[in-house]
PDB file of N, CA and C in Angstrom:
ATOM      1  N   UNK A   1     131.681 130.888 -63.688  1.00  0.00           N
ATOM      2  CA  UNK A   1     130.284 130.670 -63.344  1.00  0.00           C
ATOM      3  C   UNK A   1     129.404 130.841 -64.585  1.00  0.00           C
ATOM      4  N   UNK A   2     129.940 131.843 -65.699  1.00  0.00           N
ATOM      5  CA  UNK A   2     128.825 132.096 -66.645  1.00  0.00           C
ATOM      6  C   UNK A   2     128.552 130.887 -67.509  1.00  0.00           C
ATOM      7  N   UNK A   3     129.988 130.269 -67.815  1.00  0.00           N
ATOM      8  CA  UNK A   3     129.952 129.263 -68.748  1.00  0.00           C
ATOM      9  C   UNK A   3     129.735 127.477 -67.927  1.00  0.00           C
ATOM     10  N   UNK A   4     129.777 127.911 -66.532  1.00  0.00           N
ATOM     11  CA  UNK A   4     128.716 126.613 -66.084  1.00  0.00           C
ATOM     12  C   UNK A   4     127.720 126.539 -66.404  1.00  0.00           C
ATOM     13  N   UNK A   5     126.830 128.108 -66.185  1.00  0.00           N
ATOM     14  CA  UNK A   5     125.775 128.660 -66.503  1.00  0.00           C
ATOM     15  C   UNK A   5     125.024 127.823 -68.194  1.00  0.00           C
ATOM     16  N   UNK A   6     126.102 128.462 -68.809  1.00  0.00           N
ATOM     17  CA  UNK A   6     125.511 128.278 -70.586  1.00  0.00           C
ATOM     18  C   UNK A   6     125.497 126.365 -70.684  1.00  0.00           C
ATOM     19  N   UNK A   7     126.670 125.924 -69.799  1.00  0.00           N
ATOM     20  CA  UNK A   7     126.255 124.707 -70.136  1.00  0.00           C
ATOM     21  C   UNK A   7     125.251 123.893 -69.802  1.00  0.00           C
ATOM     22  N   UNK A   8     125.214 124.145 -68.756  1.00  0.00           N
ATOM     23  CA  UNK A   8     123.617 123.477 -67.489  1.00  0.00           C
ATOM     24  C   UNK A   8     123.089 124.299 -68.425  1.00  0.00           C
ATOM     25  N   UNK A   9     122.514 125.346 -69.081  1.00  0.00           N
ATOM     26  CA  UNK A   9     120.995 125.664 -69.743  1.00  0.00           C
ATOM     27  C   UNK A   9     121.240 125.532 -71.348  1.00  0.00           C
ATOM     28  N   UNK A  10     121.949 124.701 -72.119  1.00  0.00           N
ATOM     29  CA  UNK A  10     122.380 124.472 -73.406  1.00  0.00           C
ATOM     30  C   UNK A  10     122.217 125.785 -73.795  1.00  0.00           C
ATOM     31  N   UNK A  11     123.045 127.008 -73.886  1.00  0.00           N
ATOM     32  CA  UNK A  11     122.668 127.930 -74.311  1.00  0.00           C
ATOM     33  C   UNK A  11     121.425 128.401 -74.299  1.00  0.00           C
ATOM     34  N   UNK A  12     120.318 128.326 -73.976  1.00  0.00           N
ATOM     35  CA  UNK A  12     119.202 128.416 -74.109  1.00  0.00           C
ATOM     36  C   UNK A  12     119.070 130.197 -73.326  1.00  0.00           C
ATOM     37  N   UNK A  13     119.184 131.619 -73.762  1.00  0.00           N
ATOM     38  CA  UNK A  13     119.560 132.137 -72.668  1.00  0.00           C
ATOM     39  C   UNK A  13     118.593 132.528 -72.251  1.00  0.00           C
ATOM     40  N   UNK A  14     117.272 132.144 -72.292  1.00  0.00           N
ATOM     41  CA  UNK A  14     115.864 132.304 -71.255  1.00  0.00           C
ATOM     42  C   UNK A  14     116.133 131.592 -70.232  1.00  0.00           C
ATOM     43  N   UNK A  15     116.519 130.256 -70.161  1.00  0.00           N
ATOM     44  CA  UNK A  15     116.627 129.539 -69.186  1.00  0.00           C
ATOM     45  C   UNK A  15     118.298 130.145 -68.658  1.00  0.00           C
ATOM     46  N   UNK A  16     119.124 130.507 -69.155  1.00  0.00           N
ATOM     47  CA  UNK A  16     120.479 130.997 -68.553  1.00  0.00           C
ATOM     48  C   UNK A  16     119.913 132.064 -67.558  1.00  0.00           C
ATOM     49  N   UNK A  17     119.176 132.599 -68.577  1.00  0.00           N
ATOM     50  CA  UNK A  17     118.829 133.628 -67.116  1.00  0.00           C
ATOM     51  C   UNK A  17     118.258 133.864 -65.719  1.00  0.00           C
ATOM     52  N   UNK A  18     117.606 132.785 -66.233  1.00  0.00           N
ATOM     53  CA  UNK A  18     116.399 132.331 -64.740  1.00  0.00           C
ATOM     54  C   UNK A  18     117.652 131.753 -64.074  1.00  0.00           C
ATOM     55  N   UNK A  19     118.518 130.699 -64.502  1.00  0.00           N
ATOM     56  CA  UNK A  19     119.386 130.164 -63.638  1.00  0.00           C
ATOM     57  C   UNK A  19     120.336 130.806 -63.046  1.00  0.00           C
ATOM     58  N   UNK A  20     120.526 132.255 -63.658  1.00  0.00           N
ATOM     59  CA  UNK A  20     122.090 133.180 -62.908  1.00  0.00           C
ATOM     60  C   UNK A  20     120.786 133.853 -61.974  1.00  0.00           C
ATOM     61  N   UNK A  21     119.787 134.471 -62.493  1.00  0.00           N
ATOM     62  CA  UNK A  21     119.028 134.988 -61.414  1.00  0.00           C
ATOM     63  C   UNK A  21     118.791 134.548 -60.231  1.00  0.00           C
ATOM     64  N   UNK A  22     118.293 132.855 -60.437  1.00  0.00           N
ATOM     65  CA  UNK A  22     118.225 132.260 -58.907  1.00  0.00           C
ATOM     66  C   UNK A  22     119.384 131.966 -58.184  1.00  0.00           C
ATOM     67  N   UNK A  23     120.780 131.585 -58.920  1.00  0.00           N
ATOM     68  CA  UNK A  23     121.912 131.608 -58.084  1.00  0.00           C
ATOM     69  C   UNK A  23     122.417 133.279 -57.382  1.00  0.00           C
ATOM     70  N   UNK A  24     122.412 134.130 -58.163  1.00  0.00           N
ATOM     71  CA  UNK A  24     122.671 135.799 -57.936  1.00  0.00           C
ATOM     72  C   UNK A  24     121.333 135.851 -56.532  1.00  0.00           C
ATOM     73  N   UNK A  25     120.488 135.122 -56.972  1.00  0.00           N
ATOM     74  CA  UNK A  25     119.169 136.251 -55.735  1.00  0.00           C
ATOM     75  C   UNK A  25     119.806 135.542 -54.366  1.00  0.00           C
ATOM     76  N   UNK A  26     119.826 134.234 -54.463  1.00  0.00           N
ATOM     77  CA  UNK A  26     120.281 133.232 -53.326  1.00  0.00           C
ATOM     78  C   UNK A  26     122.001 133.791 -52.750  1.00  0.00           C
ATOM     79  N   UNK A  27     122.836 134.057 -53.541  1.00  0.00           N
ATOM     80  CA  UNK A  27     124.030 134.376 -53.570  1.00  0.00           C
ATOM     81  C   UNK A  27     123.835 135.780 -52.250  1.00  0.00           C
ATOM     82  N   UNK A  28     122.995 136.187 -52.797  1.00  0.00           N
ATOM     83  CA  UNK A  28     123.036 137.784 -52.347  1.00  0.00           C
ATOM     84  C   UNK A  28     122.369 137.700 -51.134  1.00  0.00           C
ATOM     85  N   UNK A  29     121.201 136.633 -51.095  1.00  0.00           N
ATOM     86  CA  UNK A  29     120.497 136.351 -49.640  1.00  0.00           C
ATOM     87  C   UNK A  29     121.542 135.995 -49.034  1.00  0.00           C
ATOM     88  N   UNK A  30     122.480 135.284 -49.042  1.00  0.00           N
ATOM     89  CA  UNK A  30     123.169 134.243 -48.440  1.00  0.00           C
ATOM     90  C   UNK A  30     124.935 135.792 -48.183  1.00  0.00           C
ATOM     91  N   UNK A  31     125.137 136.336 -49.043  1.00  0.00           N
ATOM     92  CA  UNK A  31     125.940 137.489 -48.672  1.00  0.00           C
ATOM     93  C   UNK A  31     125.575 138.853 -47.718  1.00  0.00           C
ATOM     94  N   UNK A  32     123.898 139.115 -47.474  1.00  0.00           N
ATOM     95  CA  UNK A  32     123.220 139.861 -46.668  1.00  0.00           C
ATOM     96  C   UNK A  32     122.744 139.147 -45.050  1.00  0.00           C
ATOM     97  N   UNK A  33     123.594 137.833 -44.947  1.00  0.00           N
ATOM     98  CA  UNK A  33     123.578 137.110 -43.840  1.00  0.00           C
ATOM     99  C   UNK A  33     121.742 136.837 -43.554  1.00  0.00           C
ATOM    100  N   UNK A  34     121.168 136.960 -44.722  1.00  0.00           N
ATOM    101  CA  UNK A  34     118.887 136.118 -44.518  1.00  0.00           C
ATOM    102  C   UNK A  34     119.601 134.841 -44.622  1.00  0.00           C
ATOM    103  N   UNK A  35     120.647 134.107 -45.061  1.00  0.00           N
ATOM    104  CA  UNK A  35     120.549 132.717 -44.533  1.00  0.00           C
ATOM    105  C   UNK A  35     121.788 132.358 -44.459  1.00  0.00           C
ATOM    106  N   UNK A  36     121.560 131.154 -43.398  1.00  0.00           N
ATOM    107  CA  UNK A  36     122.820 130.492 -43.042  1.00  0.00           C
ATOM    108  C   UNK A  36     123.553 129.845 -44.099  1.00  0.00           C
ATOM    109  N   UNK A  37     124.569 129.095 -43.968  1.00  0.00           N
ATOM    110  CA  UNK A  37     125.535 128.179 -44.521  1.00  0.00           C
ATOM    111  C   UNK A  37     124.607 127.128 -45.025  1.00  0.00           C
ATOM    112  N   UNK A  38     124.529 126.936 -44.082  1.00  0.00           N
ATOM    113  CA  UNK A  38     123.333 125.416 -44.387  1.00  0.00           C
ATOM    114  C   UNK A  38     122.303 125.461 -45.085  1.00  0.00           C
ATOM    115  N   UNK A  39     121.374 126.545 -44.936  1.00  0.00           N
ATOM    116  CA  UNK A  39     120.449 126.512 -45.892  1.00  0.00           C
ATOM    117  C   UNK A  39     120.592 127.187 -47.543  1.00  0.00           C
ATOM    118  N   UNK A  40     121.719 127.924 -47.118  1.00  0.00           N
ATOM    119  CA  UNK A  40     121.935 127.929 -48.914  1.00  0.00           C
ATOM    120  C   UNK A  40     122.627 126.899 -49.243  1.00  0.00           C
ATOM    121  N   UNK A  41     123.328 125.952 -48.736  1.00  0.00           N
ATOM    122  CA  UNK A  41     123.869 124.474 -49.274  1.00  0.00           C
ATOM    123  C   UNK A  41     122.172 123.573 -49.345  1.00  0.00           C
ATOM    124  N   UNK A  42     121.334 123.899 -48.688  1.00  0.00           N
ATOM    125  CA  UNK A  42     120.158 123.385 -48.504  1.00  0.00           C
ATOM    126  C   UNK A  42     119.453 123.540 -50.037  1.00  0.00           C
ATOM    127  N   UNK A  43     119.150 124.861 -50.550  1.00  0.00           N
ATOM    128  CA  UNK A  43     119.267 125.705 -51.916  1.00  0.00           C
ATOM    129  C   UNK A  43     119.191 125.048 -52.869  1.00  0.00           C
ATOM    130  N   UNK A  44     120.646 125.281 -52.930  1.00  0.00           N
ATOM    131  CA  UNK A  44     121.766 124.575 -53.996  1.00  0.00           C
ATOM    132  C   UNK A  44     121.506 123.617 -54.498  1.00  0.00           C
ATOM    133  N   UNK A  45     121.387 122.703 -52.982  1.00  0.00           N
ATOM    134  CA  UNK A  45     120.782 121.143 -53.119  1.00  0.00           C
ATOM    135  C   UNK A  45     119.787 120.985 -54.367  1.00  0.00           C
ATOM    136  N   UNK A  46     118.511 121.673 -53.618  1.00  0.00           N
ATOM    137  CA  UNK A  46     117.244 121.754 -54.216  1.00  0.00           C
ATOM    138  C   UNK A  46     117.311 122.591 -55.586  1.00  0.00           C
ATOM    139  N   UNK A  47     118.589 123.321 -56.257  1.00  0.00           N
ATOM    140  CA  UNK A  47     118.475 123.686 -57.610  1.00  0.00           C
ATOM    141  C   UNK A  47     118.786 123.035 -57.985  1.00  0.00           C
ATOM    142  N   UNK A  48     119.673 121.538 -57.925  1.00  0.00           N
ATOM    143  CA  UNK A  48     120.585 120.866 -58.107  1.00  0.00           C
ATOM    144  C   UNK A  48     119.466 119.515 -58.771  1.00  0.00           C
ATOM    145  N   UNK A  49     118.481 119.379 -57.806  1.00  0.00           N
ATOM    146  CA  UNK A  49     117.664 118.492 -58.010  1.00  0.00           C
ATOM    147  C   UNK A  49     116.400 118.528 -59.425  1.00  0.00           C
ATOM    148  N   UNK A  50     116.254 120.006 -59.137  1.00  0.00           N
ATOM    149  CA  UNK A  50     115.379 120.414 -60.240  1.00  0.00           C
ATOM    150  C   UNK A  50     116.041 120.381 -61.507  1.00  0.00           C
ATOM    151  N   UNK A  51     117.108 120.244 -62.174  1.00  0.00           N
ATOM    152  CA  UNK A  51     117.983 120.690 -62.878  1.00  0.00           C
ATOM    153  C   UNK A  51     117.871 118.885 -63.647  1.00  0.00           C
ATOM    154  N   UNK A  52     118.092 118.081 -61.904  1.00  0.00           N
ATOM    155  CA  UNK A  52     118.524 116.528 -62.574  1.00  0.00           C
ATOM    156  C   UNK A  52     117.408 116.290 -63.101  1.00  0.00           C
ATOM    157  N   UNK A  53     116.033 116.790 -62.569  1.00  0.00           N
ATOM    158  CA  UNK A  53     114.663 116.279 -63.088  1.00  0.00           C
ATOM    159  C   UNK A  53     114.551 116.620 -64.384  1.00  0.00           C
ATOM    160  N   UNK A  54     114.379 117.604 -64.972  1.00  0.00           N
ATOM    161  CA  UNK A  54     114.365 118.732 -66.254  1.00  0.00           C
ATOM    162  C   UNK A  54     115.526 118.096 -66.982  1.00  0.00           C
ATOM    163  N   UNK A  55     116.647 117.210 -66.824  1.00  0.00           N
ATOM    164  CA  UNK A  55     117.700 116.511 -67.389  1.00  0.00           C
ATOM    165  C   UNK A  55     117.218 115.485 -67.683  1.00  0.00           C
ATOM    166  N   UNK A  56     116.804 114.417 -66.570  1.00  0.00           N
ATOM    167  CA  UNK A  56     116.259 113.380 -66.638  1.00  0.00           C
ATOM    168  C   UNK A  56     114.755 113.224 -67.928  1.00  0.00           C
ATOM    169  N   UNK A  57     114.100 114.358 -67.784  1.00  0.00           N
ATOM    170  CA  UNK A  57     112.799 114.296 -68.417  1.00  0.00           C
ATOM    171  C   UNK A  57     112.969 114.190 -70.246  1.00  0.00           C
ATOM    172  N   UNK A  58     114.421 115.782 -70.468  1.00  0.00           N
ATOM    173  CA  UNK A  58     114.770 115.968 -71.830  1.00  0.00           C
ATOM    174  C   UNK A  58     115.331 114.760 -72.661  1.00  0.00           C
ATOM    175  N   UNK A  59     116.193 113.383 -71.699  1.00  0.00           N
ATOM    176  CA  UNK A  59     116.518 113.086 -72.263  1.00  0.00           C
ATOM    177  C   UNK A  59     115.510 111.728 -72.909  1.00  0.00           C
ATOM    178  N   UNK A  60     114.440 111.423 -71.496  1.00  0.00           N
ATOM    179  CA  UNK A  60     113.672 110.377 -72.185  1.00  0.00           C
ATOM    180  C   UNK A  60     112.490 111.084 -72.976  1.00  0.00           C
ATOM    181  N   UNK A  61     112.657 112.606 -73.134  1.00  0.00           N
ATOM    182  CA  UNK A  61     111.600 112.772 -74.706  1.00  0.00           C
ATOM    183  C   UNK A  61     112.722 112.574 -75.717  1.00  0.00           C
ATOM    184  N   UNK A  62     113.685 113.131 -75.356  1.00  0.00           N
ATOM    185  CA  UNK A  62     114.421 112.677 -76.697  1.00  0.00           C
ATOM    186  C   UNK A  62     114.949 111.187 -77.656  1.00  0.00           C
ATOM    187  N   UNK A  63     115.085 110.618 -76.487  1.00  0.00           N
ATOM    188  CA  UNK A  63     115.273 108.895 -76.819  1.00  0.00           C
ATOM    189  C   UNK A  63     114.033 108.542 -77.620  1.00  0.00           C
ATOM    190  N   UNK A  64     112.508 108.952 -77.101  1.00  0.00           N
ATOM    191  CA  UNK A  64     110.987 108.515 -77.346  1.00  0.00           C
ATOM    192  C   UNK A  64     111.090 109.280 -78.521  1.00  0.00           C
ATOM    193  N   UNK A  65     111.473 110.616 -79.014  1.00  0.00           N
ATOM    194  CA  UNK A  65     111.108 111.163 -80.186  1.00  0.00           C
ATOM    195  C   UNK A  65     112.483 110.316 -81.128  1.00  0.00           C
ATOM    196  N   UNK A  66     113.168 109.820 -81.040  1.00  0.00           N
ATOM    197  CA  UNK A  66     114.169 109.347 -81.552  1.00  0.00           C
ATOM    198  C   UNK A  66     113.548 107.945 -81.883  1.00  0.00           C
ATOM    199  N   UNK A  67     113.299 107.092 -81.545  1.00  0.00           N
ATOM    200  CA  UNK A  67     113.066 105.497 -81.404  1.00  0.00           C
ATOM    201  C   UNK A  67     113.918 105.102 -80.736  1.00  0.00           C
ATOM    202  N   UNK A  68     114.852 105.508 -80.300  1.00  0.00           N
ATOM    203  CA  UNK A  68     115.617 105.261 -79.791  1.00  0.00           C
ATOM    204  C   UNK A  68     115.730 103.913 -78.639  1.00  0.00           C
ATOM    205  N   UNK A  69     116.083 102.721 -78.368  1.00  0.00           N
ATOM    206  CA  UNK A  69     116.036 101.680 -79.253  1.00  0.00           C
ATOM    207  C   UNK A  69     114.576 101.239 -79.749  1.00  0.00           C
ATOM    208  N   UNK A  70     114.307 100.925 -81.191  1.00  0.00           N
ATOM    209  CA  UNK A  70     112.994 100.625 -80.996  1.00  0.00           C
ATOM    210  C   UNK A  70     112.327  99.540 -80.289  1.00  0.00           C
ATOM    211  N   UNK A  71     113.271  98.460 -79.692  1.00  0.00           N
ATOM    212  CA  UNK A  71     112.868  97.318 -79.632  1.00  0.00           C
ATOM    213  C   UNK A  71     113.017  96.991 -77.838  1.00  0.00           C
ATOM    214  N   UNK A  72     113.688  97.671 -77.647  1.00  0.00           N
ATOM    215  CA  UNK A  72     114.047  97.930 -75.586  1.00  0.00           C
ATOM    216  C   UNK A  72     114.079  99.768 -75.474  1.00  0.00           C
ATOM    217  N   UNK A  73     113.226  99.905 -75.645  1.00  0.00           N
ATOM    218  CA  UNK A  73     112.990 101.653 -75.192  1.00  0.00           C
ATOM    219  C   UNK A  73     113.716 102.112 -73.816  1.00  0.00           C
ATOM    220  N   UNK A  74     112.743 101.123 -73.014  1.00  0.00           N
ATOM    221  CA  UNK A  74     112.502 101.422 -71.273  1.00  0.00           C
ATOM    222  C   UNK A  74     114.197 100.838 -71.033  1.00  0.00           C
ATOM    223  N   UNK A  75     114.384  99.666 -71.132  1.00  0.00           N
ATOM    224  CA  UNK A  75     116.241  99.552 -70.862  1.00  0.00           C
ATOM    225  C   UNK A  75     117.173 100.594 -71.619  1.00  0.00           C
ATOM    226  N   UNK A  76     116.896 100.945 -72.961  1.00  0.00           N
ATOM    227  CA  UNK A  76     117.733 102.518 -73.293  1.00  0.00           C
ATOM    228  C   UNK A  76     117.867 103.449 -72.245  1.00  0.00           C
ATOM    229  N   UNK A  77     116.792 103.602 -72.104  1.00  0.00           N
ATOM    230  CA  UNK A  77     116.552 105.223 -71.281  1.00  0.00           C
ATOM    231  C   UNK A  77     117.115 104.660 -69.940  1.00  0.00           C
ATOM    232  N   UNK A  78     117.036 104.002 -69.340  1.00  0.00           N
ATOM    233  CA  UNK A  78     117.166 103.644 -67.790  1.00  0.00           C
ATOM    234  C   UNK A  78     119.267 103.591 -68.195  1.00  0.00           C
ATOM    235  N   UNK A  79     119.703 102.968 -69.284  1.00  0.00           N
ATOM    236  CA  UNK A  79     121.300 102.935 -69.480  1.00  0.00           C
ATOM    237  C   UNK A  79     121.923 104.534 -69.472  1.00  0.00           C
ATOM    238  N   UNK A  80     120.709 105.179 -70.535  1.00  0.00           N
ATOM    239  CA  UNK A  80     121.348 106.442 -70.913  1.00  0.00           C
ATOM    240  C   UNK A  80     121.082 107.472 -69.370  1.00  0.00           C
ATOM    241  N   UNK A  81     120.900 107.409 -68.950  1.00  0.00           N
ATOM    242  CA  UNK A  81     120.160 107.992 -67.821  1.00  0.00           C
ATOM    243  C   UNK A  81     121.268 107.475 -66.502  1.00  0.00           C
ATOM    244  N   UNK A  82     121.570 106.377 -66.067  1.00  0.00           N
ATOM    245  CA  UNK A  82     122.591 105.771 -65.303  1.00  0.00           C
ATOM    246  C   UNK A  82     124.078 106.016 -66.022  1.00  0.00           C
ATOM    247  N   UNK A  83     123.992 106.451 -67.137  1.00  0.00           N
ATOM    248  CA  UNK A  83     125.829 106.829 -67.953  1.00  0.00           C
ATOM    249  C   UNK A  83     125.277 108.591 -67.520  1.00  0.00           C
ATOM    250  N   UNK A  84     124.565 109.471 -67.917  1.00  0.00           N
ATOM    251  CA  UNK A  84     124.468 110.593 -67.203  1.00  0.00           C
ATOM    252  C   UNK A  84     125.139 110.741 -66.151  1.00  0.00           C
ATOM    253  N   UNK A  85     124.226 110.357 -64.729  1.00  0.00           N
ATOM    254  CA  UNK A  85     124.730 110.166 -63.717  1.00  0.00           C
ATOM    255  C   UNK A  85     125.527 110.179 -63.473  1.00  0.00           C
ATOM    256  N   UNK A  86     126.243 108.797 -64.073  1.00  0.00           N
ATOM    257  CA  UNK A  86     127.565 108.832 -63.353  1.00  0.00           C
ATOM    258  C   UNK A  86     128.710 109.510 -64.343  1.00  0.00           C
ATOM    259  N   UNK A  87     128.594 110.361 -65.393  1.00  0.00           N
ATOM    260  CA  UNK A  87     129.401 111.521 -65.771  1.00  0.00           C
ATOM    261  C   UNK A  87     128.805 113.163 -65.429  1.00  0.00           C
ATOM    262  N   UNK A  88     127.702 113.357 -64.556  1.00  0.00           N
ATOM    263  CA  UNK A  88     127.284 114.347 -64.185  1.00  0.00           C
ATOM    264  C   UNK A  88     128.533 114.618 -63.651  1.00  0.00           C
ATOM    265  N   UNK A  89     128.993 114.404 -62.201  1.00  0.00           N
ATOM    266  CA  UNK A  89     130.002 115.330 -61.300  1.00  0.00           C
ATOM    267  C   UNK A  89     131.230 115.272 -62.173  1.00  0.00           C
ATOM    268  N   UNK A  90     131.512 114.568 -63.125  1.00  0.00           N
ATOM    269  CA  UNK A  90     132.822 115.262 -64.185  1.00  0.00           C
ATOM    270  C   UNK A  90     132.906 116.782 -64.486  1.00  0.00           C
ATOM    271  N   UNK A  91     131.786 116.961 -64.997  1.00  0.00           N
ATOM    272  CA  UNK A  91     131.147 117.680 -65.630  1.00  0.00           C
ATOM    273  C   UNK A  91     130.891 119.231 -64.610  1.00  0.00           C
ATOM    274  N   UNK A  92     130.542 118.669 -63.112  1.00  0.00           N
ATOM    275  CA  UNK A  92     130.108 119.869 -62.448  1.00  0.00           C
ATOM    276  C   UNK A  92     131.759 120.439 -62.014  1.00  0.00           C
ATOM    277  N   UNK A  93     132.592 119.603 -61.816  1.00  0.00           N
ATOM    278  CA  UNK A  93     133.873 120.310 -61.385  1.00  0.00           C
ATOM    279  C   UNK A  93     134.606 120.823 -62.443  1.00  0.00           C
ATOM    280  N   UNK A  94     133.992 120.624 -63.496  1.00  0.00           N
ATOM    281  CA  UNK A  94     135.361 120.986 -64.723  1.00  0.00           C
ATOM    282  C   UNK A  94     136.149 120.046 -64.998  1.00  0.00           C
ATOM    283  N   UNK A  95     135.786 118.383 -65.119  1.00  0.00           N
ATOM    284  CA  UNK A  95     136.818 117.800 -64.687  1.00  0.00           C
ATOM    285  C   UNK A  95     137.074 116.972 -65.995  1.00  0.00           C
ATOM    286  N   UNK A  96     136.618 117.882 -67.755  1.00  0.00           N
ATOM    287  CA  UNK A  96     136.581 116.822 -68.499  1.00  0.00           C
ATOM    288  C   UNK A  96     137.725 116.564 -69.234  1.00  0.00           C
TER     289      UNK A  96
END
C-alpha cells in the first residue's frame, strides 16, 4: 500500500500523506462498521476520481509548458491523456 501510495503522489510526501490519511481515516470508518461495503467502494470511487482529475490537469500543464506539439496542442493532449487511461489499471494492479 505504501509504495502505491508514493506512486499515485510522485513522491511528493505532502500529498503521500493526505492520501494514506484519507485511505487510513476511511479504512478505519469502514473497520468501526460507520460504513457499509458499498459506501466505502462508493469512497474509493470518489478518491479514485479526484486523483484522475489532478492527473488529467498535471499532464495538460505539462504538455502546455512543454509546447508540446506546437502545431496540434489540443490533439496531443487528448492522445496523451487516452494512452494514460488506458495504461492506468496496469498500473493500479501491479500489473507492469
Amino acid at each position: 500500500m505504501l509504495g502505491e501510495s508514493r506512486r499515485a503522489t510522485g513522491n511528493n510526501i505532502a500529498r503521500e500523506r493526505l492520501f494514506s490519511e484519507r485511505v487510513a481515516e476511511l479504512m478505519n470508518r469502514y473497520a468501526n462498521e460507520q460504513l457499509t461495503t458499498a459506501q466505502a467502494i462508493a469512497e474509493l470511487i470518489e478518491m479514485a476520481k479526484d486523483i484522475r482529475a489532478k492527473l488529467r490537469s498535471s499532464i495538460k500543464r505539462l504538455l502546455v509548458r512543454h509546447g508540446y506539439p506546437p502545431d496540434q496542442q489540443p490533439a496531443a493532449i487528448k492522445l496523451v491523456i487516452e494512452q494514460m487511461e488506458q495504461l492506468a489499471p496496469h498500473y493500479a494492479d501491479g500489473d507492469r
